[in-house]
PDB file of N, CA and C in Angstrom:
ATOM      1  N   UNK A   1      53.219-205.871  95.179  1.00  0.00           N
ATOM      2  CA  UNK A   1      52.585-205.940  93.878  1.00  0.00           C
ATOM      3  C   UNK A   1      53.668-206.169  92.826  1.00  0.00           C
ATOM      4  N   UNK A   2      53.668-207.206  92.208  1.00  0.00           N
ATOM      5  CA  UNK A   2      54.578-207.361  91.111  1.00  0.00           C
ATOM      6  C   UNK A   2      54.160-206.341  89.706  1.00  0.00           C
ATOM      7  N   UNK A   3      54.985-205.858  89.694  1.00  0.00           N
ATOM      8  CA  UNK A   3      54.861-204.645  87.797  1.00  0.00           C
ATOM      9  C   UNK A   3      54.674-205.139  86.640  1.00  0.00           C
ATOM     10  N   UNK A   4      53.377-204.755  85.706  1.00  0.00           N
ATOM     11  CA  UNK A   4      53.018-205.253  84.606  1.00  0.00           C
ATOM     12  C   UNK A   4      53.593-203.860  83.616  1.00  0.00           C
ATOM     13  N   UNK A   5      53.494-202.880  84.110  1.00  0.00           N
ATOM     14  CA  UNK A   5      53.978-201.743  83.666  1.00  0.00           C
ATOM     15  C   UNK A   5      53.953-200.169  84.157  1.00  0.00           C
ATOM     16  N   UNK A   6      55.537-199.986  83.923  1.00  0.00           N
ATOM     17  CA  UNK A   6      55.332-198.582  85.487  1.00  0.00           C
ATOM     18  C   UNK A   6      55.773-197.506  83.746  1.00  0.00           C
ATOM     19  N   UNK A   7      55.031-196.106  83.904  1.00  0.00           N
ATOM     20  CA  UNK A   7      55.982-195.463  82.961  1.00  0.00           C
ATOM     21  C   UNK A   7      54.347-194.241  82.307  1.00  0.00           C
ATOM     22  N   UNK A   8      54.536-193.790  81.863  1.00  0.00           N
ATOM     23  CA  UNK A   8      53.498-192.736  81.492  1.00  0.00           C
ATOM     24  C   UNK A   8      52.107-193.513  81.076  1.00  0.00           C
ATOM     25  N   UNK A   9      50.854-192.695  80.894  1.00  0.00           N
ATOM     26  CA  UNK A   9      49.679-192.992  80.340  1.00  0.00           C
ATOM     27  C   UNK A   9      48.601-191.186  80.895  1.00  0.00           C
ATOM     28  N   UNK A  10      47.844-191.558  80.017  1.00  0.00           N
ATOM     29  CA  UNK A  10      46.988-190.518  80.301  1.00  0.00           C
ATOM     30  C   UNK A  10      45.415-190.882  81.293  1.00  0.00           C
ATOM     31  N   UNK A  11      45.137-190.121  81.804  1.00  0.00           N
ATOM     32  CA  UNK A  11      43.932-190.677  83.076  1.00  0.00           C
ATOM     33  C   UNK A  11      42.955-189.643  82.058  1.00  0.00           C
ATOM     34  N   UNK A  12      41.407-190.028  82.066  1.00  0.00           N
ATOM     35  CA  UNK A  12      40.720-189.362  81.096  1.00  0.00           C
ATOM     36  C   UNK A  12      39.160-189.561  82.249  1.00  0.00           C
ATOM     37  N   UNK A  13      38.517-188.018  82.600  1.00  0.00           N
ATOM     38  CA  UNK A  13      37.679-188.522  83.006  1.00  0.00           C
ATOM     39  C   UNK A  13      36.278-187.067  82.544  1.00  0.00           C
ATOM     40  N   UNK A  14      35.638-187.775  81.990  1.00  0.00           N
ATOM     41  CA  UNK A  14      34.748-186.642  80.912  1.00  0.00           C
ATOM     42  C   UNK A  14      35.581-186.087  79.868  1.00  0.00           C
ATOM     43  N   UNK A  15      35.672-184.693  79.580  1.00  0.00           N
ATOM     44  CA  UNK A  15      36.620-184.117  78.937  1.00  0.00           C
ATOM     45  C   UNK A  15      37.758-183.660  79.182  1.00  0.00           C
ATOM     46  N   UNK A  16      38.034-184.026  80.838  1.00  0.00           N
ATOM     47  CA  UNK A  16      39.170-183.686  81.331  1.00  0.00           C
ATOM     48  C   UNK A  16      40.388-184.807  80.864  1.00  0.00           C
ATOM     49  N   UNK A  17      41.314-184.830  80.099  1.00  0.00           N
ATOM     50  CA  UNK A  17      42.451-185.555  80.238  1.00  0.00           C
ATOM     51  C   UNK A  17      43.795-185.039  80.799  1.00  0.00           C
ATOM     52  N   UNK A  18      44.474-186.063  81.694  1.00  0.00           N
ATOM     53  CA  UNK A  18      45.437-185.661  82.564  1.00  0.00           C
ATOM     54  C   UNK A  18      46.575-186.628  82.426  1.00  0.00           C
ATOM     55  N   UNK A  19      47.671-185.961  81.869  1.00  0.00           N
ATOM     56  CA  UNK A  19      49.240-186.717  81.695  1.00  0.00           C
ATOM     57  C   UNK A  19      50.072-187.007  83.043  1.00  0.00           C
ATOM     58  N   UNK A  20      49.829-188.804  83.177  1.00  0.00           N
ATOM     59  CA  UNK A  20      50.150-188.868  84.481  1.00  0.00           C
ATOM     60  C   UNK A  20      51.141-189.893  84.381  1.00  0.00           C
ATOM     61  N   UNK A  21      51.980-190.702  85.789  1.00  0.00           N
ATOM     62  CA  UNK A  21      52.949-191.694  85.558  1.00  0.00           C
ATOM     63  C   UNK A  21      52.198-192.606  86.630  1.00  0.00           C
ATOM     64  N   UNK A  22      52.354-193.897  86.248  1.00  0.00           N
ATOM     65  CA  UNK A  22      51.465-194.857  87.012  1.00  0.00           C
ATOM     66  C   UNK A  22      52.706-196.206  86.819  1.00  0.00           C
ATOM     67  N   UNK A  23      52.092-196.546  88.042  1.00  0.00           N
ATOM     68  CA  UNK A  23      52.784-198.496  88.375  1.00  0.00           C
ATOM     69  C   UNK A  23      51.012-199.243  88.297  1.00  0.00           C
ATOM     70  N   UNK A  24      51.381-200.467  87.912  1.00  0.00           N
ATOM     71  CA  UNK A  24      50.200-200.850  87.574  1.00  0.00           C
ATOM     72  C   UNK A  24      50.444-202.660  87.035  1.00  0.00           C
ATOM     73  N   UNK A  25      49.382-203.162  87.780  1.00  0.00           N
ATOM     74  CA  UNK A  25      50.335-204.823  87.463  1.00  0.00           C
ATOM     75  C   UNK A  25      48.524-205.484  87.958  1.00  0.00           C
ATOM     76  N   UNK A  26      48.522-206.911  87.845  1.00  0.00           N
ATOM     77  CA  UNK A  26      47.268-207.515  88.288  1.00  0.00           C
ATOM     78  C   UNK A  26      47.908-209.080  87.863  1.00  0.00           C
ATOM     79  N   UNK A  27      46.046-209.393  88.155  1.00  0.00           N
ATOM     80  CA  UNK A  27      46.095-210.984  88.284  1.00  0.00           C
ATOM     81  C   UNK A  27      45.260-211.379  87.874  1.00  0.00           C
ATOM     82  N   UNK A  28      44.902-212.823  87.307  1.00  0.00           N
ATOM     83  CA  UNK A  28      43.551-213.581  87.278  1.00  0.00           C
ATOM     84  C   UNK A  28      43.164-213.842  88.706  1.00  0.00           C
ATOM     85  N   UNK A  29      42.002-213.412  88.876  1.00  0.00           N
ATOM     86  CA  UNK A  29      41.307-213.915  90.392  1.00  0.00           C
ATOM     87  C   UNK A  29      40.280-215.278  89.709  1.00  0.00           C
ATOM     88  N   UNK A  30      41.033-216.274  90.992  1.00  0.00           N
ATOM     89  CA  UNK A  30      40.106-217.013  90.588  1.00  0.00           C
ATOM     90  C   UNK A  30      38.718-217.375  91.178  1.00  0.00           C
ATOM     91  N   UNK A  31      38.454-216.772  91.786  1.00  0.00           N
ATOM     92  CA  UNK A  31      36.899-217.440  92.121  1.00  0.00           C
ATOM     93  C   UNK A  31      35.817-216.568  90.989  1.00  0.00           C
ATOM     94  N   UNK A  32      36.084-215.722  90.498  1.00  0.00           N
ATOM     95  CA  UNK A  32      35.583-215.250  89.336  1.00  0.00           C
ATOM     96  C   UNK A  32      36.155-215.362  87.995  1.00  0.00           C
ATOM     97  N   UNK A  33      37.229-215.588  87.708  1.00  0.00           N
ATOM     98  CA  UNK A  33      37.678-215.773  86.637  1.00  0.00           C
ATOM     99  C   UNK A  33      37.923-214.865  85.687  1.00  0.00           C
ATOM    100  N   UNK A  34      37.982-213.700  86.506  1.00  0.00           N
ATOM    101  CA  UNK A  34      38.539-212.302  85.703  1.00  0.00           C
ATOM    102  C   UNK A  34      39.885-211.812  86.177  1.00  0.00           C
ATOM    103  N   UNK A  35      40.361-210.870  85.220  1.00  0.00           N
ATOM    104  CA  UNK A  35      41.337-210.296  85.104  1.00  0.00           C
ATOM    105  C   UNK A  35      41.056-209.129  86.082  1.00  0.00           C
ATOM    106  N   UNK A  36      41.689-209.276  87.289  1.00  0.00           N
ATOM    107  CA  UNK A  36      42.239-207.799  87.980  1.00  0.00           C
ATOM    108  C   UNK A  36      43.199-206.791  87.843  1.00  0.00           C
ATOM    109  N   UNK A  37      43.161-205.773  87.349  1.00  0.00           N
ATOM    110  CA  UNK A  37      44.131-204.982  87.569  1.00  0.00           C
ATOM    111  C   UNK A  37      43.936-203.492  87.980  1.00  0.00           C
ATOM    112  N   UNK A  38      45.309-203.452  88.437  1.00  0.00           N
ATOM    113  CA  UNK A  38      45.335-202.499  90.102  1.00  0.00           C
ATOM    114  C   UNK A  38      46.594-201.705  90.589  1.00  0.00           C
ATOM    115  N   UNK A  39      46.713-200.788  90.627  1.00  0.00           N
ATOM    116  CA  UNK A  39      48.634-199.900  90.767  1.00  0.00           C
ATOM    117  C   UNK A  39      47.768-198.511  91.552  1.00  0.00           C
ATOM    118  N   UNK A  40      49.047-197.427  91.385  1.00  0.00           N
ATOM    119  CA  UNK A  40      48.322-196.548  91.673  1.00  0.00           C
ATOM    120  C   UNK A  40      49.567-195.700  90.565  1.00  0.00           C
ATOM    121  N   UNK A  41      48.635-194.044  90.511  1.00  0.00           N
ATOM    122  CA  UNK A  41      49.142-192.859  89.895  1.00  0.00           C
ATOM    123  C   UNK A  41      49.642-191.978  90.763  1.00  0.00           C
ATOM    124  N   UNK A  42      50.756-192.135  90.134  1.00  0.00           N
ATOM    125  CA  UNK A  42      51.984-191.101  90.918  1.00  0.00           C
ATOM    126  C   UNK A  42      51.293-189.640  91.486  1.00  0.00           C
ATOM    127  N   UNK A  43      51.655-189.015  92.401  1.00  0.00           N
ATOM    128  CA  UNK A  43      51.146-187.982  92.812  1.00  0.00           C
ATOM    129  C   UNK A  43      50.803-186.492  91.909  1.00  0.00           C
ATOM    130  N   UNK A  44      49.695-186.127  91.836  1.00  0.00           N
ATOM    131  CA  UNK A  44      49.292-185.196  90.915  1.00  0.00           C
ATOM    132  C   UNK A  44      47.973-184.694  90.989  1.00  0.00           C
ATOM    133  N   UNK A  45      48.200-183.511  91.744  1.00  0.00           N
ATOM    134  CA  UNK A  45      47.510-182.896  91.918  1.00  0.00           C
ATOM    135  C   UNK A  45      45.876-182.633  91.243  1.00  0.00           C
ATOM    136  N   UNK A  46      46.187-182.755  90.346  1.00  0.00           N
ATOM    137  CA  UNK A  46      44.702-182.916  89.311  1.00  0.00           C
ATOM    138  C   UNK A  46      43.986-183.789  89.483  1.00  0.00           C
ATOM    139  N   UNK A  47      44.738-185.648  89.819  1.00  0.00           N
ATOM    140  CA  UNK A  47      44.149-185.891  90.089  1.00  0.00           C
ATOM    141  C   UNK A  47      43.323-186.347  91.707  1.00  0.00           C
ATOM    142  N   UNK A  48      44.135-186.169  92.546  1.00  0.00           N
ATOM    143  CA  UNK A  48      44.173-185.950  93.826  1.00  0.00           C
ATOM    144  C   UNK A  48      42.685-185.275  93.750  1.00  0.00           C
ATOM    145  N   UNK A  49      42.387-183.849  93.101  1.00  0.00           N
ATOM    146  CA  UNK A  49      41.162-182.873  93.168  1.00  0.00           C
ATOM    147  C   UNK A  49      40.250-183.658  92.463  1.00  0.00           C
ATOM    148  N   UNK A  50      40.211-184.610  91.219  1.00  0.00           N
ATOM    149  CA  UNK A  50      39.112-185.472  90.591  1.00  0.00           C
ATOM    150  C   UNK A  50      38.376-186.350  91.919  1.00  0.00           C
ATOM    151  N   UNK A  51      39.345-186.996  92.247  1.00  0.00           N
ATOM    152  CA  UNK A  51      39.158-188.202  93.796  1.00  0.00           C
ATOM    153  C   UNK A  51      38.587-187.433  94.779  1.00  0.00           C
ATOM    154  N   UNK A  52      39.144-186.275  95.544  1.00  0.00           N
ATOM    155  CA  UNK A  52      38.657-185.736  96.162  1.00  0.00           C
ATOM    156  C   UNK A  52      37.351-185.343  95.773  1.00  0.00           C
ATOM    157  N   UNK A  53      36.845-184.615  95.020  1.00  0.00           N
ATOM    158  CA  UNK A  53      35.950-184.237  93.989  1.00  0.00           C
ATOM    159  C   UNK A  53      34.535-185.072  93.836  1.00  0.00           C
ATOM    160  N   UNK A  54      34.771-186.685  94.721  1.00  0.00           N
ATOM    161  CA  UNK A  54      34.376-187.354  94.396  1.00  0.00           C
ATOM    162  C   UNK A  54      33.873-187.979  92.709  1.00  0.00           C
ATOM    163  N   UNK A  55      34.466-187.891  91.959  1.00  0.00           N
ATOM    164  CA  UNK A  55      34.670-188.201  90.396  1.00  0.00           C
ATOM    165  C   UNK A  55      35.684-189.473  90.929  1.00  0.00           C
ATOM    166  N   UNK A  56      34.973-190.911  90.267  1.00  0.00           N
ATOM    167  CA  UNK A  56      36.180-192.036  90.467  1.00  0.00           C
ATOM    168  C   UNK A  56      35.711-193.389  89.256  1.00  0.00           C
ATOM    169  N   UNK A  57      34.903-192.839  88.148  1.00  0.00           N
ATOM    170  CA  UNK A  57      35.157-192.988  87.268  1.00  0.00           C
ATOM    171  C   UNK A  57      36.227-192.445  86.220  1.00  0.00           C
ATOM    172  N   UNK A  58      37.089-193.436  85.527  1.00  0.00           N
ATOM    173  CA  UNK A  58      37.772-192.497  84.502  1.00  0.00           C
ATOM    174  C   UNK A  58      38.176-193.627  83.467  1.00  0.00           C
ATOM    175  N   UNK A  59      39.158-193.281  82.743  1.00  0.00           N
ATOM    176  CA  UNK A  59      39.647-194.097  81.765  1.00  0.00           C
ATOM    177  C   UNK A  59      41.153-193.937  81.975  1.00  0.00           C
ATOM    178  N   UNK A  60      42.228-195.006  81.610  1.00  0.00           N
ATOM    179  CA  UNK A  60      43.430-195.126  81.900  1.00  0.00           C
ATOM    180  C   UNK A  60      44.037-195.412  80.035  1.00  0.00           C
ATOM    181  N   UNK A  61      44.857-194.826  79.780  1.00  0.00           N
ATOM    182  CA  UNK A  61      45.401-194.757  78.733  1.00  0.00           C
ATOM    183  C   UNK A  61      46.776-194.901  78.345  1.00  0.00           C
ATOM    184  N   UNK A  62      47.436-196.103  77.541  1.00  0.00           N
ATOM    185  CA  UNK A  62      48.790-195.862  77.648  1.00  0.00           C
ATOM    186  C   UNK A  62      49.457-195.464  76.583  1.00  0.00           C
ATOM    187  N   UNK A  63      50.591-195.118  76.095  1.00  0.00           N
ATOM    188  CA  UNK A  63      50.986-194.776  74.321  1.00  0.00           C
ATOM    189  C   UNK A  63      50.390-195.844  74.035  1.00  0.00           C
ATOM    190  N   UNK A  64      50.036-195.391  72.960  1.00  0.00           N
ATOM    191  CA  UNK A  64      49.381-196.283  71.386  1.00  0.00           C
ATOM    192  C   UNK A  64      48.536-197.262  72.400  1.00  0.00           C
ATOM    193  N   UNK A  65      47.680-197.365  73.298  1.00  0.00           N
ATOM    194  CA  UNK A  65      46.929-198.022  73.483  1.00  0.00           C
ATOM    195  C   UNK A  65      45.463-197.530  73.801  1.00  0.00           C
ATOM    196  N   UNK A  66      44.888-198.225  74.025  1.00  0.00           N
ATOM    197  CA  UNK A  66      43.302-198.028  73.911  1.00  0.00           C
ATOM    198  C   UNK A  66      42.784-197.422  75.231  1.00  0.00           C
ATOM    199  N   UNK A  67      41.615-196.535  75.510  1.00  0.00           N
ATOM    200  CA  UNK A  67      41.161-195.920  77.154  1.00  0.00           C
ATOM    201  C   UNK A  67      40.788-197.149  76.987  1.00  0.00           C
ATOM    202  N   UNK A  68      41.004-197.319  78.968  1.00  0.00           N
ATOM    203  CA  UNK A  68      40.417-198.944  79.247  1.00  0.00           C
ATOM    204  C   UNK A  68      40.019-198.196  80.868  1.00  0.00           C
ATOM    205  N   UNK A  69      38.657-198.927  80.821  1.00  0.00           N
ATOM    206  CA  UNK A  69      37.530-197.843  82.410  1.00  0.00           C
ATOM    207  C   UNK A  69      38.735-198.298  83.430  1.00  0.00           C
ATOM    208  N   UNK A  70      38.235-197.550  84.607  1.00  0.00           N
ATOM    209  CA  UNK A  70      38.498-197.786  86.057  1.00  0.00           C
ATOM    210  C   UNK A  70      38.026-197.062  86.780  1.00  0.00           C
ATOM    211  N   UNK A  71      38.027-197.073  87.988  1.00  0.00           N
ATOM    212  CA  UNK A  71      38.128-196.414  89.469  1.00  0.00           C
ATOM    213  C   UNK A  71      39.150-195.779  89.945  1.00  0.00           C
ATOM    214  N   UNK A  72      39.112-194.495  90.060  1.00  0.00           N
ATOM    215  CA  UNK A  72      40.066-194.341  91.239  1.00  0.00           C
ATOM    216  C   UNK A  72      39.816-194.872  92.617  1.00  0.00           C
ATOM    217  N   UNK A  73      40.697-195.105  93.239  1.00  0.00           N
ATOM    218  CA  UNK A  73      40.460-195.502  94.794  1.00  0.00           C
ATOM    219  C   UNK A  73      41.018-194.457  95.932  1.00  0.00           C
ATOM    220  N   UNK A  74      41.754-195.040  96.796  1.00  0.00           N
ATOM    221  CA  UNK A  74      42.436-193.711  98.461  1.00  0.00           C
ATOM    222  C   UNK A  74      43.275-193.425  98.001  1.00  0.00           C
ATOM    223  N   UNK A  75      43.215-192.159  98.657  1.00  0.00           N
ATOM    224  CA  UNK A  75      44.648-191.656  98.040  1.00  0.00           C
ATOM    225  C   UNK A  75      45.325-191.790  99.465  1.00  0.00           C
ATOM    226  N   UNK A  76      46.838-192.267  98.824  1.00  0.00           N
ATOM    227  CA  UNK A  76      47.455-192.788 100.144  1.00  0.00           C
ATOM    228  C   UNK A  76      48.348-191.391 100.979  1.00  0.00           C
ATOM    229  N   UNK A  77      48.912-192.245 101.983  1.00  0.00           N
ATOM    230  CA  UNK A  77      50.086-190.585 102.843  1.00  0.00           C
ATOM    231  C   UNK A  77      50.614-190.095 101.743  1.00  0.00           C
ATOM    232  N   UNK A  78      51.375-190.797 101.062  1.00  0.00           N
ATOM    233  CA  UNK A  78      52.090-189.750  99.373  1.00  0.00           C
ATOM    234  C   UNK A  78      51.508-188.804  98.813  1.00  0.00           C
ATOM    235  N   UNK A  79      50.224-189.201  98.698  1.00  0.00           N
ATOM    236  CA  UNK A  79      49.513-188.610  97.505  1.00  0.00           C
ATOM    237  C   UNK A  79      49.062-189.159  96.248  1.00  0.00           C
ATOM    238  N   UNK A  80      49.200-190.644  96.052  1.00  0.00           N
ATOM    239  CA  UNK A  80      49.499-191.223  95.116  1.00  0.00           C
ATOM    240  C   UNK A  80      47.663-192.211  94.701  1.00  0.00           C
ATOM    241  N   UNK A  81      47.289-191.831  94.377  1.00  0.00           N
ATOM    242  CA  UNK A  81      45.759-192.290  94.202  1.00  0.00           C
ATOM    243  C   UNK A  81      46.012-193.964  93.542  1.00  0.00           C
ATOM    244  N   UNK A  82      45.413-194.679  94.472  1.00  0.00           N
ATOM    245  CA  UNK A  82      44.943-195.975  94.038  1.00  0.00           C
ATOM    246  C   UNK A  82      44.188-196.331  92.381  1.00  0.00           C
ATOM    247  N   UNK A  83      44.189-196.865  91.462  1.00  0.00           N
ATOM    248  CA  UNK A  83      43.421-197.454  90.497  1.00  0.00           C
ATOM    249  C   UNK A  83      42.811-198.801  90.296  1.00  0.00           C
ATOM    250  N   UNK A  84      42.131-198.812  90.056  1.00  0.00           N
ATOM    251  CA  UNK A  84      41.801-200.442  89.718  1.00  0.00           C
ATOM    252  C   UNK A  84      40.796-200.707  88.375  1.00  0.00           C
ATOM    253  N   UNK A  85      40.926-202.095  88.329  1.00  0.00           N
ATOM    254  CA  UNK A  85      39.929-202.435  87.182  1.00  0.00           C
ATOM    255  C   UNK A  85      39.768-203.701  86.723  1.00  0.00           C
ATOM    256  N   UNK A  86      38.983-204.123  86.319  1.00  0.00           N
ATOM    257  CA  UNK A  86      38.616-205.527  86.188  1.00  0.00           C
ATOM    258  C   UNK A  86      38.117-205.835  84.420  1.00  0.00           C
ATOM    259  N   UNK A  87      38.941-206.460  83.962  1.00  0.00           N
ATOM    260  CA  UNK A  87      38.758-207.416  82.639  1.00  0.00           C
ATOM    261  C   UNK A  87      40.295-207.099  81.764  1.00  0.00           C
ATOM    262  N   UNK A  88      40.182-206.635  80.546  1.00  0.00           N
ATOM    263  CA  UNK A  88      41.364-206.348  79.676  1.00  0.00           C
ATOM    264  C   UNK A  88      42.131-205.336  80.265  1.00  0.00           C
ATOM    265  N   UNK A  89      43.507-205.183  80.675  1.00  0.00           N
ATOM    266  CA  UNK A  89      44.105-204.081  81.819  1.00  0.00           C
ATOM    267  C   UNK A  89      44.672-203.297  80.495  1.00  0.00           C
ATOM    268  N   UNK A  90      45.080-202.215  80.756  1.00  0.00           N
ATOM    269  CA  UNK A  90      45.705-201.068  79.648  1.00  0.00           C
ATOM    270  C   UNK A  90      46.719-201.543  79.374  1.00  0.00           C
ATOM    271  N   UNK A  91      47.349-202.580  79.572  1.00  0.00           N
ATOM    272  CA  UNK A  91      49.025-202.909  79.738  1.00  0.00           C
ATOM    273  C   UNK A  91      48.940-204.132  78.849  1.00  0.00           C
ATOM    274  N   UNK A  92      49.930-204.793  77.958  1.00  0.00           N
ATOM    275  CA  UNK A  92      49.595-205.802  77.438  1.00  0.00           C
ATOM    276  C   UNK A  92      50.150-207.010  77.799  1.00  0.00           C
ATOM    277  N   UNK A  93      49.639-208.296  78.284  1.00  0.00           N
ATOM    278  CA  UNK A  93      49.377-209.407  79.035  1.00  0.00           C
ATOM    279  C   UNK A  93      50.430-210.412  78.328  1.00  0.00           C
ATOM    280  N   UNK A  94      51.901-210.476  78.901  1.00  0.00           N
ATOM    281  CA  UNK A  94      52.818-211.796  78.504  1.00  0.00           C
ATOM    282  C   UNK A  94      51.552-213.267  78.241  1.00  0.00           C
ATOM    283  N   UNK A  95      52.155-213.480  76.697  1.00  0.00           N
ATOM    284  CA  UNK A  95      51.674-214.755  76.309  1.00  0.00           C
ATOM    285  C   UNK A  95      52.172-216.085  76.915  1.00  0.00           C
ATOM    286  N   UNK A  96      51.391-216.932  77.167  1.00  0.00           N
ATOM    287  CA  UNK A  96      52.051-218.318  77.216  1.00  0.00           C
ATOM    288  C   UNK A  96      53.211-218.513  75.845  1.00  0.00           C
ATOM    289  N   UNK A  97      53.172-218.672  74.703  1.00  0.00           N
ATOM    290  CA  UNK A  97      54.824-218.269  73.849  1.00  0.00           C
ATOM    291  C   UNK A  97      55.398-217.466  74.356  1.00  0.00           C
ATOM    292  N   UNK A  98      55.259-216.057  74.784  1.00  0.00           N
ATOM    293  CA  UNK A  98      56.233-215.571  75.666  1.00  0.00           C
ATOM    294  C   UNK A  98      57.003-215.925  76.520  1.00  0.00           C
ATOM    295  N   UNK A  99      56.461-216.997  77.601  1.00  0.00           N
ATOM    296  CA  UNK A  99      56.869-217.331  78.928  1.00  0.00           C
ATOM    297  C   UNK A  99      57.626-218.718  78.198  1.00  0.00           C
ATOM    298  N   UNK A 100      57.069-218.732  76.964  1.00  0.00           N
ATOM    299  CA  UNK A 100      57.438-220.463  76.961  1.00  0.00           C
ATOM    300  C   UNK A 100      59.260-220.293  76.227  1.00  0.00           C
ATOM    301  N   UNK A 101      58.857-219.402  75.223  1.00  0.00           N
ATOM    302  CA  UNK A 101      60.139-218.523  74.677  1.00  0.00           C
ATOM    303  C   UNK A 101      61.199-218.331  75.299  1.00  0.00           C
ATOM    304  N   UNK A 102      60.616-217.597  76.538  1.00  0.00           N
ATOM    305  CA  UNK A 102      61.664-217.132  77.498  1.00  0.00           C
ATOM    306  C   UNK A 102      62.428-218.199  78.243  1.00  0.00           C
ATOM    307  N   UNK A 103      61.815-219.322  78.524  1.00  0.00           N
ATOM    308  CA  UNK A 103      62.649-220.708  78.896  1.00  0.00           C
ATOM    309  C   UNK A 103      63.784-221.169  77.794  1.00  0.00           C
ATOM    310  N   UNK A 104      63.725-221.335  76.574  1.00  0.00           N
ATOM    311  CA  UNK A 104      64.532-221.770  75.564  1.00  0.00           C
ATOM    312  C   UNK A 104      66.361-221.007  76.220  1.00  0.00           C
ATOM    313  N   UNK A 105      66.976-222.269  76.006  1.00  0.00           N
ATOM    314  CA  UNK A 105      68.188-221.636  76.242  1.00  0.00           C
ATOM    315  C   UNK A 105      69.500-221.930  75.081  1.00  0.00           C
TER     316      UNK A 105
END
């Protein structure tokens, strides 16, 4: 999985919010034409018990950014619970000027 952004955010599911560290990166899929995105949250117990719990709705939150829905998914041998989500990802999306920027030498 290539990294769109690894580093803190908050997981929010009802009134429970939980300060967690997540890797987290995606793609345009194309046979639908949406935005995937997909990482997982570092191991933590809280939320390990939400997943288990069967609760796998939540919201993913990063500084200064907006709750954006998801799923939790398996939690793997680590401990490290899967996420996913489909349309605008919590992370913010390099522009074509970005990429084009970044060529200039």
């Amino acid at each position: 999985m290539s990294e769109d952004y690894r580093g803190p955010a908050t997981l929010a599911c009802g009134d429970t919010h939980i300060p967690v560290s997540v890797v987290l990166g995606g793609h345009r899929e194309p046979l639908d034409g949406k935005f995937h995105w997909y990482g997982r949250i570092n191991t933590d117990a809280r939320v390990r018990s939400l997943k288990e719990s069967g609760r796998s709705d939540v919201a993913v939150t990063l500084p200064d950014g907006d709750p954006t829905p998801a799923k939790l998914g398996e939690i793997d041998p680590w401990g490290h619970v899967r996420v996913t989500g489909v349309g605008t990802p919590p992370f913010p999306l390099e522009t074509l000027e970005d990429i084009e920027g970044s060529l200039d030498v």
